[in-house]
C-alpha atoms as a PDB file:
ATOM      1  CA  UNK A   1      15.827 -38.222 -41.561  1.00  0.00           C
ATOM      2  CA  UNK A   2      13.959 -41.194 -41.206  1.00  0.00           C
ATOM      3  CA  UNK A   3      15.476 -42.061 -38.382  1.00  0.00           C
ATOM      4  CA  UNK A   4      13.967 -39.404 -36.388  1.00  0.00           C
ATOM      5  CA  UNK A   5      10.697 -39.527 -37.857  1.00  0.00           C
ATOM      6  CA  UNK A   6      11.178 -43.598 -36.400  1.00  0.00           C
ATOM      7  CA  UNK A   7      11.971 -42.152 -33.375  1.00  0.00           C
ATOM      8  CA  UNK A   8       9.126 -39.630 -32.854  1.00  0.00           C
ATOM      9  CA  UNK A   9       6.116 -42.048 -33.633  1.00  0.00           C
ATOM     10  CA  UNK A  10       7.691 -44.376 -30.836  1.00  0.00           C
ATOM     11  CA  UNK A  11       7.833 -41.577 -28.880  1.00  0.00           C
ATOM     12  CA  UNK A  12       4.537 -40.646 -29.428  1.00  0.00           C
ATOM     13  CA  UNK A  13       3.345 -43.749 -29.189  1.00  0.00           C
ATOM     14  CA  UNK A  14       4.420 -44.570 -25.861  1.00  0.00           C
ATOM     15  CA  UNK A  15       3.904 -41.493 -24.082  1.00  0.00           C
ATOM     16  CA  UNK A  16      -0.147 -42.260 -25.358  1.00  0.00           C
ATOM     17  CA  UNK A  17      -0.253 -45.318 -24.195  1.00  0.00           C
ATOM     18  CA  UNK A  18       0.949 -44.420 -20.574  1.00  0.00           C
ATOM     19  CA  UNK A  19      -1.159 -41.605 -20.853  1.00  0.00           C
ATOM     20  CA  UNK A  20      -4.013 -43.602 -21.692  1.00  0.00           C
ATOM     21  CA  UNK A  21      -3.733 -46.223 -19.043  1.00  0.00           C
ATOM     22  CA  UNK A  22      -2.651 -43.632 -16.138  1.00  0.00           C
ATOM     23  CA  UNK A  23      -5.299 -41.437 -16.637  1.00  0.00           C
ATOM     24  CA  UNK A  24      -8.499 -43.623 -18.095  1.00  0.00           C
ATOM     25  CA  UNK A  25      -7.051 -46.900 -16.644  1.00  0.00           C
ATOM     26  CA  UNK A  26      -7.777 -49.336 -20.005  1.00  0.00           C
ATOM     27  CA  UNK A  27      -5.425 -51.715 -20.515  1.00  0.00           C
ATOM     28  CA  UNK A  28      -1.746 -50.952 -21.471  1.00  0.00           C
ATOM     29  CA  UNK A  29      -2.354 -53.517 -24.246  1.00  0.00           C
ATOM     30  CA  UNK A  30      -5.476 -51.413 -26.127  1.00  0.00           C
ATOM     31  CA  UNK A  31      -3.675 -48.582 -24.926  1.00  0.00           C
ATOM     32  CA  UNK A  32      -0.625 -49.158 -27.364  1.00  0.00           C
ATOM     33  CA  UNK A  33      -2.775 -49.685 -30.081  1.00  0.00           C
ATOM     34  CA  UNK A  34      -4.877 -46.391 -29.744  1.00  0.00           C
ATOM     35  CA  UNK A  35      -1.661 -44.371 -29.259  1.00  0.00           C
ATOM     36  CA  UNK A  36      -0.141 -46.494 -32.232  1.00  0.00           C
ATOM     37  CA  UNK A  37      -3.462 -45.503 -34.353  1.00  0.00           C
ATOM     38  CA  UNK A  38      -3.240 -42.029 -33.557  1.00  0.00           C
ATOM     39  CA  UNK A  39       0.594 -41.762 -33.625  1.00  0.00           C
ATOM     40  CA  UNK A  40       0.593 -43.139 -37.287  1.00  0.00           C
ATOM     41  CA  UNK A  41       2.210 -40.181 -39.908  1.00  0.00           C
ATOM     42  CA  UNK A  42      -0.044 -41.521 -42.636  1.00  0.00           C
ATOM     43  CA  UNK A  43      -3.532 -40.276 -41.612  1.00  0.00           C
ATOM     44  CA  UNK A  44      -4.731 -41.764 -44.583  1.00  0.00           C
ATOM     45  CA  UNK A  45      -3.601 -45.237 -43.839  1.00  0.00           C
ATOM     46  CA  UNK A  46      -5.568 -45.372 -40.560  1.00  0.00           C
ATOM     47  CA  UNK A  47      -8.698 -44.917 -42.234  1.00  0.00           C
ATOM     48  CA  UNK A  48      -7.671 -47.291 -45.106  1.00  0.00           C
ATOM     49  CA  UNK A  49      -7.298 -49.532 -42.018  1.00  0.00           C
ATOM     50  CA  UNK A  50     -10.341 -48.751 -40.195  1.00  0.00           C
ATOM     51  CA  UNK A  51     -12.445 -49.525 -43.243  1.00  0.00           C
ATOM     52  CA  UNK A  52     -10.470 -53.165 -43.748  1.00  0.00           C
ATOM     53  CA  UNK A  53     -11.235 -53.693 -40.315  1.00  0.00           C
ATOM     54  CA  UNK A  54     -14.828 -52.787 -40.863  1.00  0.00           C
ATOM     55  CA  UNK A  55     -15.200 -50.104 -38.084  1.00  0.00           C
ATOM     56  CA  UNK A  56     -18.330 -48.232 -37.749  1.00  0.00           C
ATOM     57  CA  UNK A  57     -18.914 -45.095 -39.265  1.00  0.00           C
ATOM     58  CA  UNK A  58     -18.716 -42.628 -36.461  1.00  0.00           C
ATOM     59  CA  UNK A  59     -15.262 -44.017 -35.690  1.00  0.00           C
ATOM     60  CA  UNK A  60     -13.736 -43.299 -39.239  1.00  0.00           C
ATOM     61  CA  UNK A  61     -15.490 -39.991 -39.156  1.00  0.00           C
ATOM     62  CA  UNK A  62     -13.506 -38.853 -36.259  1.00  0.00           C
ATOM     63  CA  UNK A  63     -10.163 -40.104 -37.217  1.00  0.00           C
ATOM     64  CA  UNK A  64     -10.724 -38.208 -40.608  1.00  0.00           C
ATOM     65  CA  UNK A  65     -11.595 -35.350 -38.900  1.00  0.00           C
ATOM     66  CA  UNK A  66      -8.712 -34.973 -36.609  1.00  0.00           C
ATOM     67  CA  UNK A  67      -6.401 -35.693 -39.266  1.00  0.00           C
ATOM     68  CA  UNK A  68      -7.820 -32.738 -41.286  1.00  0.00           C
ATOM     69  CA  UNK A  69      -7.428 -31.158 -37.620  1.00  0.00           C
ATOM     70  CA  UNK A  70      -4.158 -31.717 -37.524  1.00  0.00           C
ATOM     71  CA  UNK A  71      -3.639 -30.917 -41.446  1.00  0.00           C
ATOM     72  CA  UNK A  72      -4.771 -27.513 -41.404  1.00  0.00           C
ATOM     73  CA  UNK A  73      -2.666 -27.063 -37.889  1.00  0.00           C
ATOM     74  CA  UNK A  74       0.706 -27.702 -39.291  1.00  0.00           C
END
């Protein structure tokens, strides 16, 4: 099982990160790491991160809220 759970964030990953960069045109490299951020399974440890990093406000308000978003989707 955890093999495909690997398999779908790299997925997911990727296909953001092309996304990204073909239709915004940032780099590939911050691309990858927004698709990584969002792609994470753990919600919760992407704010935990966020707040290490010392990220403003606004920005862990949004991630929260999309992963309540997605939360109550499922």
């Amino acid at each position: 099982m955890r093999f495909f759970a690997i398999v779908g964030v790299i997925i997911s990953v990727v296909g953001m990160a092309y996304g990204l960069n073909f239709f915004t045109g940032i780099p590939l490299a911050i691309a990858f790491l927004v698709g990584a951020s969002l792609s994470a399974t753990d919600p919760i440890s992407v704010v935990a991160l966020l707040k290490e990093l010392g990220a403003s406000k606004r920005l862990r308000t949004l991630m929260e809220g999309e992963s309540l978003f997605i939360a109550v989707e499922v």
